[in-house]
C-alpha atoms as a PDB file:
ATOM      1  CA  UNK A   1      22.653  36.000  12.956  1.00  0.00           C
ATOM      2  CA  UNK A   2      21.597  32.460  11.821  1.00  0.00           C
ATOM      3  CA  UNK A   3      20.394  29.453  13.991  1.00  0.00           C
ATOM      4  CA  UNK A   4      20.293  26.736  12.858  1.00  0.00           C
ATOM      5  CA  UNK A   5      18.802  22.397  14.428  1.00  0.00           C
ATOM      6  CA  UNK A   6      18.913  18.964  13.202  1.00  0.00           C
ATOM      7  CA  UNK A   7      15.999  16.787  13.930  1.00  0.00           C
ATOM      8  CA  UNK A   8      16.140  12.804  12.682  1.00  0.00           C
ATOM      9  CA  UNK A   9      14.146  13.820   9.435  1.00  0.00           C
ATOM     10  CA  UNK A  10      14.112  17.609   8.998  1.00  0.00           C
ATOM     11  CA  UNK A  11      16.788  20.908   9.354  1.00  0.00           C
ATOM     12  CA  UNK A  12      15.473  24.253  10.915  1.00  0.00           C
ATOM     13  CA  UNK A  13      17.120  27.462  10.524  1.00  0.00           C
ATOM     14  CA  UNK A  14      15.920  30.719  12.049  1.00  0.00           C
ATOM     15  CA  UNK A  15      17.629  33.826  11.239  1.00  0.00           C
ATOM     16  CA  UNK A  16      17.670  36.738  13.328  1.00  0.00           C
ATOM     17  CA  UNK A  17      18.155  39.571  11.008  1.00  0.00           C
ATOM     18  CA  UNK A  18      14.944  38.774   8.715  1.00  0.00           C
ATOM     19  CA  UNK A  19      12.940  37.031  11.127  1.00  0.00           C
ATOM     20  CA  UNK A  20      12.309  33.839   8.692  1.00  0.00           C
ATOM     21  CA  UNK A  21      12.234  30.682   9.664  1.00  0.00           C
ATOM     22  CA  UNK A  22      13.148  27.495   7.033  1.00  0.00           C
ATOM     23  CA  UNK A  23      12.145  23.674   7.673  1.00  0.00           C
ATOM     24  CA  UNK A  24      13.729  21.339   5.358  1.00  0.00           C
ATOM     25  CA  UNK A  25      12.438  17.774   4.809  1.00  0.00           C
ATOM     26  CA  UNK A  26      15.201  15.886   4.922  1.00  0.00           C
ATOM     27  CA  UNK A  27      14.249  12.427   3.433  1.00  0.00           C
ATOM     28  CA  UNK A  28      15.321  12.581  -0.129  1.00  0.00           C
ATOM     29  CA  UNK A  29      16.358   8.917  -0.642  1.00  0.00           C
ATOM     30  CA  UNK A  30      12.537   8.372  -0.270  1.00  0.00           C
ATOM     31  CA  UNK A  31      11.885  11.649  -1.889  1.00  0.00           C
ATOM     32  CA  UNK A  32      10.539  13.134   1.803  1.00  0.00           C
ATOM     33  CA  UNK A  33       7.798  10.812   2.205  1.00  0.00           C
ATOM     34  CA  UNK A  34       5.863  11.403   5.044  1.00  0.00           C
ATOM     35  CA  UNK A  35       6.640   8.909   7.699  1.00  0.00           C
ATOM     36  CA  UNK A  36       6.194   9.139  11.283  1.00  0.00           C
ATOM     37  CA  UNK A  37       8.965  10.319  12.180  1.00  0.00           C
ATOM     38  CA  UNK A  38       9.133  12.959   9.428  1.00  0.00           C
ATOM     39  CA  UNK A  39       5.664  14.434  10.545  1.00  0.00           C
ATOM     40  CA  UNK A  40       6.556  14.498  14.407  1.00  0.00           C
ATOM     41  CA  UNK A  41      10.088  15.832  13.221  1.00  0.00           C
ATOM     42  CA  UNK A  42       8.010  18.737  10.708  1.00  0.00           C
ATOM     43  CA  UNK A  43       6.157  19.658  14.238  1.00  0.00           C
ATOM     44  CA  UNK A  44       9.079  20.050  16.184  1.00  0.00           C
ATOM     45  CA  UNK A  45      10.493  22.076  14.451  1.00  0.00           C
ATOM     46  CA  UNK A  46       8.126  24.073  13.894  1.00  0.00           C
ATOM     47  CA  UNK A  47       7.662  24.613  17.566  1.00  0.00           C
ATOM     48  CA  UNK A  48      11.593  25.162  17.658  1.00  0.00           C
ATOM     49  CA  UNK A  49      10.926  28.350  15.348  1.00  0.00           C
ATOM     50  CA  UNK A  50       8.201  29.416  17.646  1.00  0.00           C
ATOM     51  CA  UNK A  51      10.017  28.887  20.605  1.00  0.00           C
ATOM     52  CA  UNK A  52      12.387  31.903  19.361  1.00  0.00           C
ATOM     53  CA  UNK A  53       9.931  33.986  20.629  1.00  0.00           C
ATOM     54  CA  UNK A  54      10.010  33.091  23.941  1.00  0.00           C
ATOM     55  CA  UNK A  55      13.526  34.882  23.711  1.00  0.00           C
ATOM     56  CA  UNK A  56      12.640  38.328  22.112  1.00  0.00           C
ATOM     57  CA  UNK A  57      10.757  41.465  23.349  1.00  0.00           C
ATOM     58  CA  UNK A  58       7.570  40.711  21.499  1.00  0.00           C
ATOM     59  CA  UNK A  59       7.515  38.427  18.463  1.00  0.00           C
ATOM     60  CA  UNK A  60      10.932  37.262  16.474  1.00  0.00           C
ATOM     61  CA  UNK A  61       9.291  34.702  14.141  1.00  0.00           C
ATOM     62  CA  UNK A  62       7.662  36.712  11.287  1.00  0.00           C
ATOM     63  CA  UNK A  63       7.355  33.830   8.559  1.00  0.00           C
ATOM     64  CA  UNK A  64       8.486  29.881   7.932  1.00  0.00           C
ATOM     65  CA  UNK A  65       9.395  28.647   4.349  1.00  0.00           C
ATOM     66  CA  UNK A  66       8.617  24.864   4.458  1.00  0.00           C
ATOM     67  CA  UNK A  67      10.398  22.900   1.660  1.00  0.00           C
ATOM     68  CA  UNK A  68      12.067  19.370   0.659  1.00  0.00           C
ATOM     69  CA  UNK A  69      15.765  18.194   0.091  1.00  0.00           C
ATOM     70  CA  UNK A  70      16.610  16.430  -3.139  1.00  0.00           C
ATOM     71  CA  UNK A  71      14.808  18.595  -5.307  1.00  0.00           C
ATOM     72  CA  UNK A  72      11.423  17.359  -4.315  1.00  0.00           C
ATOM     73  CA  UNK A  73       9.081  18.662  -2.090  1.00  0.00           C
ATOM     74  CA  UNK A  74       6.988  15.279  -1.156  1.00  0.00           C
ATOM     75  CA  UNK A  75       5.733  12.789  -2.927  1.00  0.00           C
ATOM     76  CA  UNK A  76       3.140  11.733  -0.575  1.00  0.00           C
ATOM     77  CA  UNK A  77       2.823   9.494   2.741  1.00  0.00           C
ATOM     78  CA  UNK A  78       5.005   6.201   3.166  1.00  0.00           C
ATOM     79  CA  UNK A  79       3.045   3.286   1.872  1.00  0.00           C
ATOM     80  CA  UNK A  80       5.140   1.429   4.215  1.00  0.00           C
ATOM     81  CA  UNK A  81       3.322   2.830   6.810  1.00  0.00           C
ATOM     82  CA  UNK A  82      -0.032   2.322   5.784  1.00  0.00           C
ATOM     83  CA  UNK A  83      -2.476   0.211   8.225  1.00  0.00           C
ATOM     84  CA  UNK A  84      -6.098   0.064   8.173  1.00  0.00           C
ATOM     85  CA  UNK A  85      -6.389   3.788   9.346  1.00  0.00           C
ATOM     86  CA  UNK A  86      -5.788   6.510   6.515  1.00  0.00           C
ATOM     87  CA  UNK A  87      -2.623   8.263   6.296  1.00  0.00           C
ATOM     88  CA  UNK A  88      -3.597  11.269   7.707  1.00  0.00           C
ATOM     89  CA  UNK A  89      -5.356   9.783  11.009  1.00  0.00           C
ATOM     90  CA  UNK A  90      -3.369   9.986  13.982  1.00  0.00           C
ATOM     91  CA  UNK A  91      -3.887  10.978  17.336  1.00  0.00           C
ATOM     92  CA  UNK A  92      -3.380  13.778  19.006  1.00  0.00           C
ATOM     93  CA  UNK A  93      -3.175  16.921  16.619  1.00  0.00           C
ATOM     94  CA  UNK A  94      -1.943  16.083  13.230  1.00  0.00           C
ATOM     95  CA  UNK A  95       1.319  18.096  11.340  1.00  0.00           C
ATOM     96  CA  UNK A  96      -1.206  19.169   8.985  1.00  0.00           C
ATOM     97  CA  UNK A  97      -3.734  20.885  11.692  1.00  0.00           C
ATOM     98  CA  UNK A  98      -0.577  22.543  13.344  1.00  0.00           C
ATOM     99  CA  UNK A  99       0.618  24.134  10.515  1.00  0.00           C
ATOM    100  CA  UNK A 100      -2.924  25.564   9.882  1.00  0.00           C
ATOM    101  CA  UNK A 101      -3.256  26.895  12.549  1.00  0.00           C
ATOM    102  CA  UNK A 102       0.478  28.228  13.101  1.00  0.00           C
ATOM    103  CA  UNK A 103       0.786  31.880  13.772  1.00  0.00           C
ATOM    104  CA  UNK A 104       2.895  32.766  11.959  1.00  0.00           C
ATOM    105  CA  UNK A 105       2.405  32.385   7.515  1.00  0.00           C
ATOM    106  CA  UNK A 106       4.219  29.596   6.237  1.00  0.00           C
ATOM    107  CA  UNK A 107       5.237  29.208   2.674  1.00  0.00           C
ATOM    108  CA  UNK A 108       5.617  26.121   0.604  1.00  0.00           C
ATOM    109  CA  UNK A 109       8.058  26.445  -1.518  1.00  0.00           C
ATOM    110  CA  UNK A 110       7.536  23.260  -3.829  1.00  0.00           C
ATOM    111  CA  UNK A 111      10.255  21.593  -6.302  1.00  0.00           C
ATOM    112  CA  UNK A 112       9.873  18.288  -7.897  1.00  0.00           C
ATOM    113  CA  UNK A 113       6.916  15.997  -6.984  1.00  0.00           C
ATOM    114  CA  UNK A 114       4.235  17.007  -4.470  1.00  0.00           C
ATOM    115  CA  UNK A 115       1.486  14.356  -4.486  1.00  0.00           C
ATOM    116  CA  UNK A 116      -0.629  12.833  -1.584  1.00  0.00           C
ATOM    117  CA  UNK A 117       0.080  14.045   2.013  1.00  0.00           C
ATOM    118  CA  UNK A 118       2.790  16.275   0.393  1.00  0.00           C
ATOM    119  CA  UNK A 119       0.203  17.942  -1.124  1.00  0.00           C
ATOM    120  CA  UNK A 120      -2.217  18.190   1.604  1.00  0.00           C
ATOM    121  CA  UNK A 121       0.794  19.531   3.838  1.00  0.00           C
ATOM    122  CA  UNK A 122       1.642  22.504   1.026  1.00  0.00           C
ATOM    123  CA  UNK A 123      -2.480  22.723   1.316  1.00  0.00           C
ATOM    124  CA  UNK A 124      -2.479  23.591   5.094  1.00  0.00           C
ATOM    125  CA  UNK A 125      -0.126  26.526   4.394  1.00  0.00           C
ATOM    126  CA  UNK A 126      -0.908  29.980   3.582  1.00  0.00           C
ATOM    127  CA  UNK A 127       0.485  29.757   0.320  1.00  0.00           C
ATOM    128  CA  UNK A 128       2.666  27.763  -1.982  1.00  0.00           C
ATOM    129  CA  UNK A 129       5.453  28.422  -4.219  1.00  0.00           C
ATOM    130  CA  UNK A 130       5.954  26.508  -7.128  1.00  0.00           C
ATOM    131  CA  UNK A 131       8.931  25.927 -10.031  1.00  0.00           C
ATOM    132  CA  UNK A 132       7.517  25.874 -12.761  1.00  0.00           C
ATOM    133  CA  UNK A 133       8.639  22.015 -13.442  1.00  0.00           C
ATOM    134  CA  UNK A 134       7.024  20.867 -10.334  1.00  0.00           C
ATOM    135  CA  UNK A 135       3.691  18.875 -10.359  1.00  0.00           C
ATOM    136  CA  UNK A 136       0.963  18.131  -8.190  1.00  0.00           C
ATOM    137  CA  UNK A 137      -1.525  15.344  -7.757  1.00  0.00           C
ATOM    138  CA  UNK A 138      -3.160  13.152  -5.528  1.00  0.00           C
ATOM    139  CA  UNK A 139      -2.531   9.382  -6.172  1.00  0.00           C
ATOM    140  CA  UNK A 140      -4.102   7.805  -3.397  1.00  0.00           C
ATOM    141  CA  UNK A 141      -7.051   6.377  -5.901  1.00  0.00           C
ATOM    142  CA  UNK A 142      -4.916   4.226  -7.851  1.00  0.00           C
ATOM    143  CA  UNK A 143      -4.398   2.254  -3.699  1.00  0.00           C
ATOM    144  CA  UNK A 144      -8.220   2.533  -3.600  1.00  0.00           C
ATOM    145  CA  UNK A 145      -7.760   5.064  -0.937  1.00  0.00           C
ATOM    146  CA  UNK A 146      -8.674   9.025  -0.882  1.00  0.00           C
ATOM    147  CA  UNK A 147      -6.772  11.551   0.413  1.00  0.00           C
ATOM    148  CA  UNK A 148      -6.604  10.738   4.149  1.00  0.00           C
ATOM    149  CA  UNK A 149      -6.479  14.499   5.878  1.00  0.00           C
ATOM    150  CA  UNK A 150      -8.469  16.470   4.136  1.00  0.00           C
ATOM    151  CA  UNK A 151      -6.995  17.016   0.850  1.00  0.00           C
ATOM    152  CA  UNK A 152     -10.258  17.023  -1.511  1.00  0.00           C
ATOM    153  CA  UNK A 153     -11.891  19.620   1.686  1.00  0.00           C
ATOM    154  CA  UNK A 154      -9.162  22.207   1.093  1.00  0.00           C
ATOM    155  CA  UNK A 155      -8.859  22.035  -2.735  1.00  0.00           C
ATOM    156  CA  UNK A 156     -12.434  22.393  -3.163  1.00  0.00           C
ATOM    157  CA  UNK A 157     -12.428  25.407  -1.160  1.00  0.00           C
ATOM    158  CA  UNK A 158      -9.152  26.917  -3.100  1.00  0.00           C
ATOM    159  CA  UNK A 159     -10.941  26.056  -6.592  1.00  0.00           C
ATOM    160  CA  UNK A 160     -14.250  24.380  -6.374  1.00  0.00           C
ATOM    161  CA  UNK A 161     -15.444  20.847  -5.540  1.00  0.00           C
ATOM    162  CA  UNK A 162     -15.862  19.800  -9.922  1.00  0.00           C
ATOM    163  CA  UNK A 163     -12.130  20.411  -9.950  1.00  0.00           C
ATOM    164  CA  UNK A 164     -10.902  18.550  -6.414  1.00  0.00           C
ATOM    165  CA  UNK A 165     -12.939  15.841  -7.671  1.00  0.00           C
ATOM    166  CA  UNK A 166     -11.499  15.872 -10.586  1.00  0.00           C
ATOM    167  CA  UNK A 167      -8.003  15.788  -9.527  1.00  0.00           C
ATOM    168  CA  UNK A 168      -8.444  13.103  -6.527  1.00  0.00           C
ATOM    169  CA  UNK A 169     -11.070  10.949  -9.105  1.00  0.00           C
ATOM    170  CA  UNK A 170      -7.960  10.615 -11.849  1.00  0.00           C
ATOM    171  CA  UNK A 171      -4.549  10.315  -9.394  1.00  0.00           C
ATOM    172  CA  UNK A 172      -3.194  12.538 -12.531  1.00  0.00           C
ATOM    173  CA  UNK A 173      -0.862  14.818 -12.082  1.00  0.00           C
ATOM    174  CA  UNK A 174      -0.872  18.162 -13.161  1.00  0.00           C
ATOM    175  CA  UNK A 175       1.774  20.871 -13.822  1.00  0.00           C
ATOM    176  CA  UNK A 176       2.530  23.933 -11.808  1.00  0.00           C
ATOM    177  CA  UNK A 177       0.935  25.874 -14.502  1.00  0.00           C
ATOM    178  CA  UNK A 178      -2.348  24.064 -14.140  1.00  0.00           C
ATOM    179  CA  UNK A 179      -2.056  24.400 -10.407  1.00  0.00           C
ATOM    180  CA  UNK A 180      -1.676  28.059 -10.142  1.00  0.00           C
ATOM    181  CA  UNK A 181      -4.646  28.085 -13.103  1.00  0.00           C
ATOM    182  CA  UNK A 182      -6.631  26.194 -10.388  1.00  0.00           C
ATOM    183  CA  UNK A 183      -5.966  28.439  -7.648  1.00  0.00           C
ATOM    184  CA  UNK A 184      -3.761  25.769  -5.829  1.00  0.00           C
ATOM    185  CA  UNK A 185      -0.215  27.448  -6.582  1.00  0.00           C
ATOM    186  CA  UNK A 186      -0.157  31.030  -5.432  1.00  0.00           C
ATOM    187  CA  UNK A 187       2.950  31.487  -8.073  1.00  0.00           C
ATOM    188  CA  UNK A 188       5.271  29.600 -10.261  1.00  0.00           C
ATOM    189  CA  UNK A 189       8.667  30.413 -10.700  1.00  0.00           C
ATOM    190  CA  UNK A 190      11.626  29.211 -12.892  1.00  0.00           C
ATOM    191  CA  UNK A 191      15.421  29.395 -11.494  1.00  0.00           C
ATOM    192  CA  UNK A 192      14.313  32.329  -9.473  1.00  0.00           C
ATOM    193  CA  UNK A 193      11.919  30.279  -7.356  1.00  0.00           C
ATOM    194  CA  UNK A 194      14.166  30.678  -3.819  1.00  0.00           C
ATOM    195  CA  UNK A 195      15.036  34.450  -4.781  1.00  0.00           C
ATOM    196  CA  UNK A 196      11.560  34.979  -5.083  1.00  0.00           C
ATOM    197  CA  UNK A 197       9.719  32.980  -1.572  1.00  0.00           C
ATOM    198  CA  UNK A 198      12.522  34.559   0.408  1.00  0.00           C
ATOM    199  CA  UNK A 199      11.530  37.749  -1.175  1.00  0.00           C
ATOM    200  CA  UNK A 200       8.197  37.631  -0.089  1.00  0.00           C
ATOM    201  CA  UNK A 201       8.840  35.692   3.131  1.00  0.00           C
ATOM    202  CA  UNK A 202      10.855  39.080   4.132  1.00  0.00           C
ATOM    203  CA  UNK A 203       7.760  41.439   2.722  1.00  0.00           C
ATOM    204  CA  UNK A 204       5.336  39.248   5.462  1.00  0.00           C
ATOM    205  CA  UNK A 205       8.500  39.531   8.137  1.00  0.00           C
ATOM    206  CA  UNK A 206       8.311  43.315   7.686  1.00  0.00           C
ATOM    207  CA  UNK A 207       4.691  44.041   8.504  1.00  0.00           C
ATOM    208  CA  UNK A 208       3.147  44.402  11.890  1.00  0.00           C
ATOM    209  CA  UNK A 209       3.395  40.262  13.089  1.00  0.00           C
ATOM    210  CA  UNK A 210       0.177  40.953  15.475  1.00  0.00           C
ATOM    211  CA  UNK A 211      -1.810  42.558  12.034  1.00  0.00           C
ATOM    212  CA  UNK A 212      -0.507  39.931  10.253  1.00  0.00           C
ATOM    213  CA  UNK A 213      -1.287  36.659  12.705  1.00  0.00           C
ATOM    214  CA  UNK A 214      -4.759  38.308  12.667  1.00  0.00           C
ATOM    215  CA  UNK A 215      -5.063  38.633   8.833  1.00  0.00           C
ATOM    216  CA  UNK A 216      -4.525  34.500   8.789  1.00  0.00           C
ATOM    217  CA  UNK A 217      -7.125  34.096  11.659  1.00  0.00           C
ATOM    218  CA  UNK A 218      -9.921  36.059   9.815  1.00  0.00           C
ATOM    219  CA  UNK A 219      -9.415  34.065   6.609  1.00  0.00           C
ATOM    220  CA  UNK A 220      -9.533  30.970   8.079  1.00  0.00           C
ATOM    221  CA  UNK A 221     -12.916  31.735  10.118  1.00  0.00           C
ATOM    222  CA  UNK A 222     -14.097  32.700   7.059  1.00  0.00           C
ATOM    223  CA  UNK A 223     -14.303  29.645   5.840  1.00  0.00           C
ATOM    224  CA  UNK A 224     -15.906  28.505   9.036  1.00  0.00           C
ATOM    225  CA  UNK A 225     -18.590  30.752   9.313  1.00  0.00           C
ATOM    226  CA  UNK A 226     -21.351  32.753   7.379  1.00  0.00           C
ATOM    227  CA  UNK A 227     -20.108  36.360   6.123  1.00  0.00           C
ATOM    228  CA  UNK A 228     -22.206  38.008   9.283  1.00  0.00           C
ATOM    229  CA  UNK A 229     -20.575  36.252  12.137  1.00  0.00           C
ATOM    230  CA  UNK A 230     -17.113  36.258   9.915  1.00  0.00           C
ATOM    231  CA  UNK A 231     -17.455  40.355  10.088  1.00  0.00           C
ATOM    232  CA  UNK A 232     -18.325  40.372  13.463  1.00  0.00           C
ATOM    233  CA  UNK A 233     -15.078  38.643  14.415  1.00  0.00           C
ATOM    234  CA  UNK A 234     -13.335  40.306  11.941  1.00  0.00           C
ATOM    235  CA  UNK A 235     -14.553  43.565  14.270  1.00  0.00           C
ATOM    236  CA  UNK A 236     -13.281  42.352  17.498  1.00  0.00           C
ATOM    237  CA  UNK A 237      -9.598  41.797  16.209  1.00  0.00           C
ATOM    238  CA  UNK A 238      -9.997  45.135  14.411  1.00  0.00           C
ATOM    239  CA  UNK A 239     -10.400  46.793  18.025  1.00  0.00           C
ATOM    240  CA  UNK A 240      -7.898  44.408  19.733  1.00  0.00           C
ATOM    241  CA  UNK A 241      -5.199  45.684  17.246  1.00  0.00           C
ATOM    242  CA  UNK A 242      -6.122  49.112  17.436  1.00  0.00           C
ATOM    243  CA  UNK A 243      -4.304  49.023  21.578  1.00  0.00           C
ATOM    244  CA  UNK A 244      -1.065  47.512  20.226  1.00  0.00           C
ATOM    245  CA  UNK A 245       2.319  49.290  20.413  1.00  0.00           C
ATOM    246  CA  UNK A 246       2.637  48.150  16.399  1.00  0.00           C
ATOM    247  CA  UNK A 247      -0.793  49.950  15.359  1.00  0.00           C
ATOM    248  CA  UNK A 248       0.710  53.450  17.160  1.00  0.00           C
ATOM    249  CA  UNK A 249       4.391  52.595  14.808  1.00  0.00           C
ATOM    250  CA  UNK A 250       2.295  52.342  12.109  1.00  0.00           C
ATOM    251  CA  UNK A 251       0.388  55.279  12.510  1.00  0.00           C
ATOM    252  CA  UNK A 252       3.178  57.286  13.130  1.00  0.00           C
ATOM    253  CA  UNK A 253       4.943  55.996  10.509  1.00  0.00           C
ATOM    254  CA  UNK A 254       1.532  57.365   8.049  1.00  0.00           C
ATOM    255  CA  UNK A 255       1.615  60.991   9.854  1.00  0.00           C
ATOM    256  CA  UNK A 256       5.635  61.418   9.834  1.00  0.00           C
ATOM    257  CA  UNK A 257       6.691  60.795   6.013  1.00  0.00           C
ATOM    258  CA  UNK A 258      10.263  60.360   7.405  1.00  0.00           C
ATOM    259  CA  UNK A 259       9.770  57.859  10.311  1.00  0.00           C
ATOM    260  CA  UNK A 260      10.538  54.185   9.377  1.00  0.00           C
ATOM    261  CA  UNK A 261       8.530  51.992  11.648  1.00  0.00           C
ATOM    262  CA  UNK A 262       9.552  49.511  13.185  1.00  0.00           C
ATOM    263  CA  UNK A 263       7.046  46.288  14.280  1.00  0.00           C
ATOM    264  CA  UNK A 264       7.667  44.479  17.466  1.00  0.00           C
ATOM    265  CA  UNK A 265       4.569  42.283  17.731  1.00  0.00           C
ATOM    266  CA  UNK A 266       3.425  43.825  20.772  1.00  0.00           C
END
């Protein structure tokens, strides 16, 4: 069963059967640029998604596929909007640092433009999804601005520092093809692009959510910490998983050929 939300800016849809969530940004006549209202509107529902786990015996929400109406995912932050603080400073935590550190992986799946804070929003998830007509860039130069929440920090640590320089120093925009070349798209697809992220949104839903959530943890420690401390903590949510109902489906599931596990996220 589907379930579905309207918020001012953005649709939500959580299905029951798969366990995938979908945000939409909903803001096409301005091709979904990020206003205020869109990025409190991204957060809620967000939290509406993880809030339908309050409801299920252990965790219903096994993956989120974040992308844009109108064929675009975002083409940056509302100029409108801009003051004398950059567009990513706000207080309070910001839609970027809550989808980083969401439990659950979330998936852009990017059409059409995604420059600027768009960008830096398909940068704080686990992994984005491009057409391969979609392009990527960050423009804020050309306002004699840089990207405002950490834009040139996460591409340098997806490809290396010469190339988020590069692409930040320019404003140029760059295909999907370059992207994935760089590291920055995980895949590029042509008409198949929503067969494809639901595809794999359902492979993540599948697994063991607790294994999973920890998987994201780890790799974002890692690039936190040195490799020592990052194995150490690796270590503790190794033995933290080992007393979960899911590790004793899945080991079950390796000794019985026949049984079919099945993951609760307890």
């Amino acid at each position: 069963m589907e379930h579905d939300t309207e918020f001012d800016t953005t649709l939500a849809s959580f299905d029951d059967d798969t366990g995938v969530g979908h945000v939409t940004l909903n803001r096409p006549d301005s091709l979904n640029a990020l206003n205020t209202q869109l990025r409190e509107d991204l957060v809620g529902s967000l939290e509406w998604l993880e809030s339908k786990n309050d409801e299920a015996d252990g965790i219903a929400l096994r993956a989120v596929i974040v992308e844009g109406a109108g064929g675009t995912f975002c083409a940056g932050a509302d100029v409108t909007e801009f003051s004398d603080s950059s567009p990513g400073a706000q207080s309070g935590q910001s839609h970027y640092e809550f989808i980083a550190a969401f439990p659950a992986p979330v998936i852009a799946k990017v059409r059409g433009y995604c420059l600027g804070g768009g960008l830096e929003t398909a940068l704080a998830c686990d992994f984005r999804f491009a057409h391969e007509e979609s392009s990527f860039g960050f423009p804020e130069v050309n306002l004699g601005l840089l990207p405002g929440a950490g834009g040139v920090q996460y591409l340098a640590e997806l490809a290396d520092p010469s190339t988020a320089k590069e692409l930040a120093m320019t404003g140029e925009h760059i295909s999907a093809e370059h992207a994935a070349e760089i590291g920055l798209a995980n895949r590029v697809y042509g008409d198949d692009l929503d067969e494809e992220t639901q595809a794999f949104a359902e492979q993540l839903a599948s697994q063991p959510p607790l294994a999973i959530q920890s998987i994201k943890e780890s790799a974002a420690i890692s690039t936190q910490t040195g490799l020592e401390e990052g194995r150490a903590y690796d270590g503790r949510l190794f033995r933290s998983l080992l007393e979960t109902d899911d590790h004793e489906e899945g080991a079950r599931a390796f000794a019985e050929d026949e049984y079919e596990p099945e993951f609760k996220g307890r």
